[in-house]
Protein backbone atom coordinates (compact mmCIF):
# COMPACT_ATOMS: atom_id res chain seq x y z
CA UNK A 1 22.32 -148.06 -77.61
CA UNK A 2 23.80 -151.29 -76.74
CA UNK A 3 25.37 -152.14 -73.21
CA UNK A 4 29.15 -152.93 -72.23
CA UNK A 5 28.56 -156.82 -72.80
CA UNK A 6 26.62 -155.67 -76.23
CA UNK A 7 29.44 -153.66 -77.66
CA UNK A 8 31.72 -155.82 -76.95
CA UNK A 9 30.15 -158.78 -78.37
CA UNK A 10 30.05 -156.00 -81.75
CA UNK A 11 33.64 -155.50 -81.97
CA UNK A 12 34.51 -159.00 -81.50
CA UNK A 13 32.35 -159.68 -84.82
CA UNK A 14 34.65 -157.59 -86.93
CA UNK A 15 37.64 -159.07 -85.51
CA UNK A 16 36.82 -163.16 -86.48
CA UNK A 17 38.76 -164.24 -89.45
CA UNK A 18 37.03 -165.37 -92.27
CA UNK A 19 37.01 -169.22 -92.35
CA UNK A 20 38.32 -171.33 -94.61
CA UNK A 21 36.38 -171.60 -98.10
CA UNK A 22 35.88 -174.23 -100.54
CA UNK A 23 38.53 -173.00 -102.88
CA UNK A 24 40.97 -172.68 -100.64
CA UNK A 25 41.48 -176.45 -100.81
CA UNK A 26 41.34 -176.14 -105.13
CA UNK A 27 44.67 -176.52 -105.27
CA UNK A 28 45.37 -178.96 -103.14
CA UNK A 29 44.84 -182.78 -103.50
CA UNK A 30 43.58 -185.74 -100.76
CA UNK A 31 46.17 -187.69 -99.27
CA UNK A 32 47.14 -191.14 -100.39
CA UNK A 33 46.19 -194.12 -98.47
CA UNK A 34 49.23 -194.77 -97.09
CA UNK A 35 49.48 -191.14 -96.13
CA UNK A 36 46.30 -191.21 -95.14
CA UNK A 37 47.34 -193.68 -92.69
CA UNK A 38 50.37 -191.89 -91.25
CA UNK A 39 47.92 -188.88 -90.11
CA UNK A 40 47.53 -188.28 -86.58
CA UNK A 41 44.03 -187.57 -85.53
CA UNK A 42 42.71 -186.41 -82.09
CA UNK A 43 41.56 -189.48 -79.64
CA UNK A 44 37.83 -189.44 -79.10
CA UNK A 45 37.95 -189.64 -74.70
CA UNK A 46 35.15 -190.41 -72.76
CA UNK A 47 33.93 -187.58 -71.07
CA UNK A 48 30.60 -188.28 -69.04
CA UNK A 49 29.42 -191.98 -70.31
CA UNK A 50 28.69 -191.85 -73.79
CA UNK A 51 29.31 -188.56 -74.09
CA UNK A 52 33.06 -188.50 -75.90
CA UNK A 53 35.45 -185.52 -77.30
CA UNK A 54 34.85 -183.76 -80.47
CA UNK A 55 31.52 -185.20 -80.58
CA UNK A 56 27.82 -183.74 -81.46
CA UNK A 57 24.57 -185.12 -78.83
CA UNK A 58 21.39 -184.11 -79.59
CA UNK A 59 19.07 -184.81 -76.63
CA UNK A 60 15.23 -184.27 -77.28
CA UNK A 61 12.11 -185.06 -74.76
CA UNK A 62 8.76 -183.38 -74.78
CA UNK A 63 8.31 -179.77 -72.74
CA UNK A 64 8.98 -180.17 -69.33
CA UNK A 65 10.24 -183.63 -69.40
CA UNK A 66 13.64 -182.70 -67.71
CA UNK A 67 15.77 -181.39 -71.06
CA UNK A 68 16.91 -178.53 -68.70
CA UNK A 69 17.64 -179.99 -65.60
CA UNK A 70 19.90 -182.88 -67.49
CA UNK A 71 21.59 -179.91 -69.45
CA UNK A 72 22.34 -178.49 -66.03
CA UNK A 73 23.20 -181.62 -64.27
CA UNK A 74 25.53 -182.46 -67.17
CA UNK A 75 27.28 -178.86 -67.22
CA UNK A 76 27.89 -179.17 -63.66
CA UNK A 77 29.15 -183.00 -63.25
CA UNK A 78 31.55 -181.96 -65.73
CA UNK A 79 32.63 -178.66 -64.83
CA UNK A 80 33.37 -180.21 -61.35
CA UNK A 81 34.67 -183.08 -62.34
CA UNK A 82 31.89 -184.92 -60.49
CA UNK A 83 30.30 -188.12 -60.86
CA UNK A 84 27.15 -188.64 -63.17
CA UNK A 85 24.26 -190.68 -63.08
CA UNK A 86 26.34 -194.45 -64.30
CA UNK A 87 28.38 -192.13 -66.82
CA UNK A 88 32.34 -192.80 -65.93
CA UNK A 89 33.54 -189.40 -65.87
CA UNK A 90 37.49 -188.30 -65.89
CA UNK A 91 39.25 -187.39 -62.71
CA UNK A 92 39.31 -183.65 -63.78
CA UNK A 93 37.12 -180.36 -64.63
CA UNK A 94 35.62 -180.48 -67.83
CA UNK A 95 35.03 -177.04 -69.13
CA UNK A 96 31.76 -176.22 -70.31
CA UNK A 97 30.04 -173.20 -72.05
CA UNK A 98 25.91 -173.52 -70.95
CA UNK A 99 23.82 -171.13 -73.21
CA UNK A 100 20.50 -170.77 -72.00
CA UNK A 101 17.80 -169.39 -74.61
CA UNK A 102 14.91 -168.94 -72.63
CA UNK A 103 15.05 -169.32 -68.64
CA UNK A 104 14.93 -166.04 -66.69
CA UNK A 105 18.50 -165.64 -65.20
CA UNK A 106 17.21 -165.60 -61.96
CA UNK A 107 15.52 -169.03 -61.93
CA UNK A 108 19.19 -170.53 -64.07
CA UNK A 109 20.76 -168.84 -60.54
CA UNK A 110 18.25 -171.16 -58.41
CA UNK A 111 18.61 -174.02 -60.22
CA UNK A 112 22.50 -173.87 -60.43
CA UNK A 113 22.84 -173.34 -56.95
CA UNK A 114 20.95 -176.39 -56.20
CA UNK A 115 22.96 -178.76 -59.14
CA UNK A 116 25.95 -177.22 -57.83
CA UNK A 117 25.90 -177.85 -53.84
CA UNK A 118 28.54 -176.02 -53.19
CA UNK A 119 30.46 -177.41 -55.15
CA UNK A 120 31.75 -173.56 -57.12
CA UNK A 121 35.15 -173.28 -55.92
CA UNK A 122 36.75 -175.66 -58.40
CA UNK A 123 33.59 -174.85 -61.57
CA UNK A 124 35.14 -174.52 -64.77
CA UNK A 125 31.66 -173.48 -65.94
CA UNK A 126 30.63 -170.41 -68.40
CA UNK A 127 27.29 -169.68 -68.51
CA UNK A 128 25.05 -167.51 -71.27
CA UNK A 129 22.22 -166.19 -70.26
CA UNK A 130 20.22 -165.30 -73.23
CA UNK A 131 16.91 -163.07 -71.83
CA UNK A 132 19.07 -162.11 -68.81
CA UNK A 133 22.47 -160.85 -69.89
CA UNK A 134 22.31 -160.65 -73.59
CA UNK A 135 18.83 -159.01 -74.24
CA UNK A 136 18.95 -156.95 -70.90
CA UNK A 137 22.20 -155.65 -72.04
CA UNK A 138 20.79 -154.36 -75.16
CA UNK A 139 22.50 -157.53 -77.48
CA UNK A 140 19.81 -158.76 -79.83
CA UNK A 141 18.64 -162.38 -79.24
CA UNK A 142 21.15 -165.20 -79.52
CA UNK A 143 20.63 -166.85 -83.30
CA UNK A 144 22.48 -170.12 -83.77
CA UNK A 145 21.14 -169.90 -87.40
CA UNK A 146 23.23 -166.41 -88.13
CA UNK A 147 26.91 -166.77 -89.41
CA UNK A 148 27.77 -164.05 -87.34
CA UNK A 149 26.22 -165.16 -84.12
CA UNK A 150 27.57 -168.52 -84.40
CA UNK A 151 31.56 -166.72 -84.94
CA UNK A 152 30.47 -165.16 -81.46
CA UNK A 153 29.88 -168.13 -79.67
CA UNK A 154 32.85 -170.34 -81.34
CA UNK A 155 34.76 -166.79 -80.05
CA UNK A 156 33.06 -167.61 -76.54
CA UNK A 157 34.01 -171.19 -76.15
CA UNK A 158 37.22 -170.88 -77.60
CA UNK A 159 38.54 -171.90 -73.52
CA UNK A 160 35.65 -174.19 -73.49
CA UNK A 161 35.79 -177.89 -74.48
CA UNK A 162 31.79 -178.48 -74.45
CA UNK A 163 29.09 -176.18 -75.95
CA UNK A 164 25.76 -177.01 -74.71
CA UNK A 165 22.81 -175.09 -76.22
CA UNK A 166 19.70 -175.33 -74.42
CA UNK A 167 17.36 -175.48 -76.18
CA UNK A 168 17.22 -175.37 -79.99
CA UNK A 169 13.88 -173.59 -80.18
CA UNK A 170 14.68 -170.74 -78.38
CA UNK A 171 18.19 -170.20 -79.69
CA UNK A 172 17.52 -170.94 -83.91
CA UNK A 173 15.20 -168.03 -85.85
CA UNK A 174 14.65 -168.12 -89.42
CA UNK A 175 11.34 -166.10 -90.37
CA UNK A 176 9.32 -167.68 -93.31
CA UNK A 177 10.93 -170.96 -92.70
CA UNK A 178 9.67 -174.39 -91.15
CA UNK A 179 10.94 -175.32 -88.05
CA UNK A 180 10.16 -179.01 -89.67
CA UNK A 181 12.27 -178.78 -92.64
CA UNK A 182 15.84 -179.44 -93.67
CA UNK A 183 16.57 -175.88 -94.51
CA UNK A 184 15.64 -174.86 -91.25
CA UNK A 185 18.23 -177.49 -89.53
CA UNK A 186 21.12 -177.32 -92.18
CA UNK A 187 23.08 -174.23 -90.96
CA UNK A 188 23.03 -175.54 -87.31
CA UNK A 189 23.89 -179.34 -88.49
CA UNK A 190 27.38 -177.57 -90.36
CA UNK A 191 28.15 -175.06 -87.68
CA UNK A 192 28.01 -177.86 -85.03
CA UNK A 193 30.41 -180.20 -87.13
CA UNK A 194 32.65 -177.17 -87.59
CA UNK A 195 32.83 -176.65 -83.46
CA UNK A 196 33.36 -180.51 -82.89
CA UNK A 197 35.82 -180.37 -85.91
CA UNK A 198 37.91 -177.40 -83.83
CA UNK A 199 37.70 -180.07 -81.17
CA UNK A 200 34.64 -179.21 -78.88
CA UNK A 201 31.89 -181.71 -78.01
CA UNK A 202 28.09 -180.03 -78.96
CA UNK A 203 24.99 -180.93 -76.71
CA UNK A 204 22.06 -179.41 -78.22
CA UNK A 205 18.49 -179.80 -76.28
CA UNK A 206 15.75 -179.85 -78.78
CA UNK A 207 12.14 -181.00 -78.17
CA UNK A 208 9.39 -183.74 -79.35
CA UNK A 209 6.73 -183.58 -81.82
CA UNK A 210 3.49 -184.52 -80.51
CA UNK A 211 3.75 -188.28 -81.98
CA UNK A 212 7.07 -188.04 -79.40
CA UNK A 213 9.63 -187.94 -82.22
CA UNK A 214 11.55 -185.34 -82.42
CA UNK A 215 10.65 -182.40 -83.85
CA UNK A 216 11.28 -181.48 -87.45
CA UNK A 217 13.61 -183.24 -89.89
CA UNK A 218 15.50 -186.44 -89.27
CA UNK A 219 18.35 -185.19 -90.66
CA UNK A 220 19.06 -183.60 -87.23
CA UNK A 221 20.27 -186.88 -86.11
CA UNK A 222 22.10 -188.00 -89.17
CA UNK A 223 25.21 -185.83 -87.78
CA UNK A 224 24.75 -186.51 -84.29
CA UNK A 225 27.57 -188.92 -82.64
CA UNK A 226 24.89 -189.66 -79.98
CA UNK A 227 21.46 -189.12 -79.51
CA UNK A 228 19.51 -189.62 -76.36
CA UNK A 229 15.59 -189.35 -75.91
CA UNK A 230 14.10 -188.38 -72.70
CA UNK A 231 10.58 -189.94 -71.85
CA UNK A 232 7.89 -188.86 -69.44
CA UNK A 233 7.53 -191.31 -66.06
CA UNK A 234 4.16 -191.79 -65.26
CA UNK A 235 5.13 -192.42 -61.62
CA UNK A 236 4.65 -189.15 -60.10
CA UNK A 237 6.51 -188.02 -56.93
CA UNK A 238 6.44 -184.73 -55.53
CA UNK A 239 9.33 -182.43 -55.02
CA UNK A 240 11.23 -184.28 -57.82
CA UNK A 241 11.55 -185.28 -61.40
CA UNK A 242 11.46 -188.17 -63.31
CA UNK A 243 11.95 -189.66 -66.52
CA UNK A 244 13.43 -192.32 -68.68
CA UNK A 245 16.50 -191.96 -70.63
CA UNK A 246 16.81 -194.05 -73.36
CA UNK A 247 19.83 -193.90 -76.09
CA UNK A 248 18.74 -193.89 -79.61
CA UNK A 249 21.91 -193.74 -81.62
CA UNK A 250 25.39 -193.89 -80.27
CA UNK A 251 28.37 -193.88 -82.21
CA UNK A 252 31.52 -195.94 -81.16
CA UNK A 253 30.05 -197.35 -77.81
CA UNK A 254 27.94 -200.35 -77.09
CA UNK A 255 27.01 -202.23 -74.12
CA UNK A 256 25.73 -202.13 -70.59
CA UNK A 257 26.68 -198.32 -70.36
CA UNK A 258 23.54 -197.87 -73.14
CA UNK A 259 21.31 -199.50 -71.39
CA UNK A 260 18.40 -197.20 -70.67
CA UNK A 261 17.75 -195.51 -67.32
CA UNK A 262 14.86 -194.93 -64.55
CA UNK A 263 16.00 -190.93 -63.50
CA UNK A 264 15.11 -189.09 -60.30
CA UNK A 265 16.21 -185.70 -59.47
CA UNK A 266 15.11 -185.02 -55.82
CA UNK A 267 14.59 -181.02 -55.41
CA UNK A 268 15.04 -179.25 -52.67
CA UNK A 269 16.15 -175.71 -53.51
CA UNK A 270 19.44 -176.44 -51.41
CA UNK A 271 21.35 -179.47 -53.32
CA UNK A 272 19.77 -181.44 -55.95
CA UNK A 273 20.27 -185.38 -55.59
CA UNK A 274 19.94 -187.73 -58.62
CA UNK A 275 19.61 -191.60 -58.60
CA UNK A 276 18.79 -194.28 -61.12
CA UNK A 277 18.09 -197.52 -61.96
CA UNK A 278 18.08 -199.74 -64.91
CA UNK A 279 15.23 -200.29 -66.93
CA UNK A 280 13.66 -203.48 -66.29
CA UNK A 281 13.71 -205.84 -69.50
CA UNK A 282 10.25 -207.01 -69.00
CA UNK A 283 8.91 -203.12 -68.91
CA UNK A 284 11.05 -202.41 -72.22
CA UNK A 285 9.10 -205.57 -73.80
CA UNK A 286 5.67 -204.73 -72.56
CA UNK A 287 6.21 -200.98 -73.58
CA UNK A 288 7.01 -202.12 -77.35
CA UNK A 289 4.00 -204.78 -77.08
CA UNK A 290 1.65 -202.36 -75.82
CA UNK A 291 2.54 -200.57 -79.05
CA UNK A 292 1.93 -203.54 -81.34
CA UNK A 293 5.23 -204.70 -81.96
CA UNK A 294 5.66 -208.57 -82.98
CA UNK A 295 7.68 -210.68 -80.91
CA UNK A 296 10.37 -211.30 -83.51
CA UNK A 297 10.80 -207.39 -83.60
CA UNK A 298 10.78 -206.82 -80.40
CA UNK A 299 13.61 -209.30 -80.05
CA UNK A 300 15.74 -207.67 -83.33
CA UNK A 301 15.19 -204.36 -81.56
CA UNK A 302 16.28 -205.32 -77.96
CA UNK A 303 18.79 -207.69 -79.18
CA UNK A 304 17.38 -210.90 -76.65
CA UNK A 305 15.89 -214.07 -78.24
CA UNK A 306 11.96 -214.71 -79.10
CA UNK A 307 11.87 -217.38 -75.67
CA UNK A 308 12.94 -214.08 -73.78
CA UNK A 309 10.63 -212.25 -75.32
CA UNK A 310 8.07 -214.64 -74.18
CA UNK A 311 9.46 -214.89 -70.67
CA UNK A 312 9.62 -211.19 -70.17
CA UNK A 313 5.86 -210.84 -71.60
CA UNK A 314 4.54 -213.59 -69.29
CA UNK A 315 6.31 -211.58 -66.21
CA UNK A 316 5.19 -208.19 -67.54
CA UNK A 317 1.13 -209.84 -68.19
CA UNK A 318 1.60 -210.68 -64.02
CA UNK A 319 2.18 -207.45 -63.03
CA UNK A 320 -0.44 -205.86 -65.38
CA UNK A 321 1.82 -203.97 -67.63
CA UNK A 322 0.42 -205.68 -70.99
CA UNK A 323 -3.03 -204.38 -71.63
């Protein structure tokens, strides 16, 4: 027996019309170059920083790096049409479907409240709770893998101009297959280029491998518009959290907006408060020498010359960050 939110989610199934099919297009032919060039196409806007319109982010960090919190801090900023972090943000509500796969709806409640501040009477924010108001309400679990589940959602965020899935993990089953392999990935990777192709923007939060890759193929980021890694801060501080954001591929933007970030959300259960800071160049330099890297790579990497390079290690060796 399924509840209210269950049943309806079952009837709304039979309704979605079957999408378009390869042969559909057999009898039709590409358009000519200079026909090609009199199409209109939708302008890619900037919506939080990097993040743009009709665009797929993948965002991946190791467990309990801060995956969530940024998912939350990104639903609300644009929801609210609130600043974020150095992102330029429009002067508007963005609206923004947030489907949690694993956080008890209580503690999403908590943690809203304080990302929120107060801040609910203008929220153009929906919010899927997987374990809490899906499962509870006798709906089976949330599979982004399963054709039909993903109509549901597309049904869901049909008002909604970002989708953001946290996390991949919790929200993909496929029985017998491994979580590492492309077959595992592939009907996510299309069903996400479908969405940004109907003109939504896809965050999905996915998580690390133990080398601190991310986990499972690289084709997940083969698709992805923009793809930014979260990395652990070794400088602890109570009451808050920390970590480094760095941007690993980003489609369409470049400069000092990709430069990556020291991130600190101050908690106190009442309104959370995030700052930042840019990463030094001399840490960058000593991070990628403690790791072996040559000079000449490290410069082709960060894009500075081998005499900054030098400079930047000689500063870094002072302060005890080359070992």
């Amino acid at each position: 027996m399924c509840g209210a939110q269950g049943c309806a989610m079952s009837e709304s199934v039979a309704h979605i019309p079957r999408p378009p099919m390869p042969q559909d297009f057999a009898d039709g032919s590409p358009p000519t170059l200079r026909e090609f060039f009199d199409l209109e196409f939708p302008a890619r806007v900037t919506l939080a920083g990097p993040i743009r319109s009709h665009s797929h982010v993948l965002v991946h960090g190791p467990t309990g790096v801060g995956k969530t919190q940024l998912a939350n801090g990104i639903a609300i900023a644009l929801g609210t049409g609130s600043s974020f972090l150095n992102w330029p943000t429009p002067e508007r509500p963005v609206s923004v479907l947030l489907i949690d796969g694993e956080m008890p709806g209580g503690e999403l409640q908590e943690r809203l409240v304080a990302e929120i501040g107060g801040r609910t009477e203008r929220a153009d924010i929906g919010i899927v709770s997987v374990p809490d108001w899906l499962v509870a309400n006798g709906a089976p679990a949330l599979n982004l893998a399963d054709p039909q589940w993903q109509a549901v959602v597309e049904t869901w965020a049909a008002n909604y101009e970002v989708i953001i899935a946290d996390n991949l993990q919790s929200l993909v089953y496929r029985p017998g297959v491994s979580m590492a392999s492309d077959e595992w990935w592939a009907p996510i990777g299309v069903w996400a280029r479908r969405c940004t192709g109907k003109g939504h923007t896809v965050i999905l939060n996915d998580h690390d491998n133990k080398q601190g890759s991310n986990f499972g193929t690289t084709t997940k980021t083969w698709g992805a518009d923009l793809v930014i890694h979260l990395e652990k801060d070794d400088n602890f501080t109570p009451g808050a959290c920390r970590f480094i954001l760095k941007y690993e591929k980003s489609r369409g933007m470049h400069g000092a907006l990709l430069q990556p970030l020291n991130v600190e959300v101050r908690l106190d259960g009442v309104a959370n408060k995030w700052t930042y800071s840019p990463v030094s160049g001399y840490s960058m330099v000593a991070e990628l020498a403690n790791e072996g890297v040559s000079d000449g790579e490290i410069a082709r990497a960060l894009h500075i010359t081998p005499s900054t390079v030098r400079g930047h290690k000689h500063r870094a060796r002072k302060k005890g960050l080359i070992k």
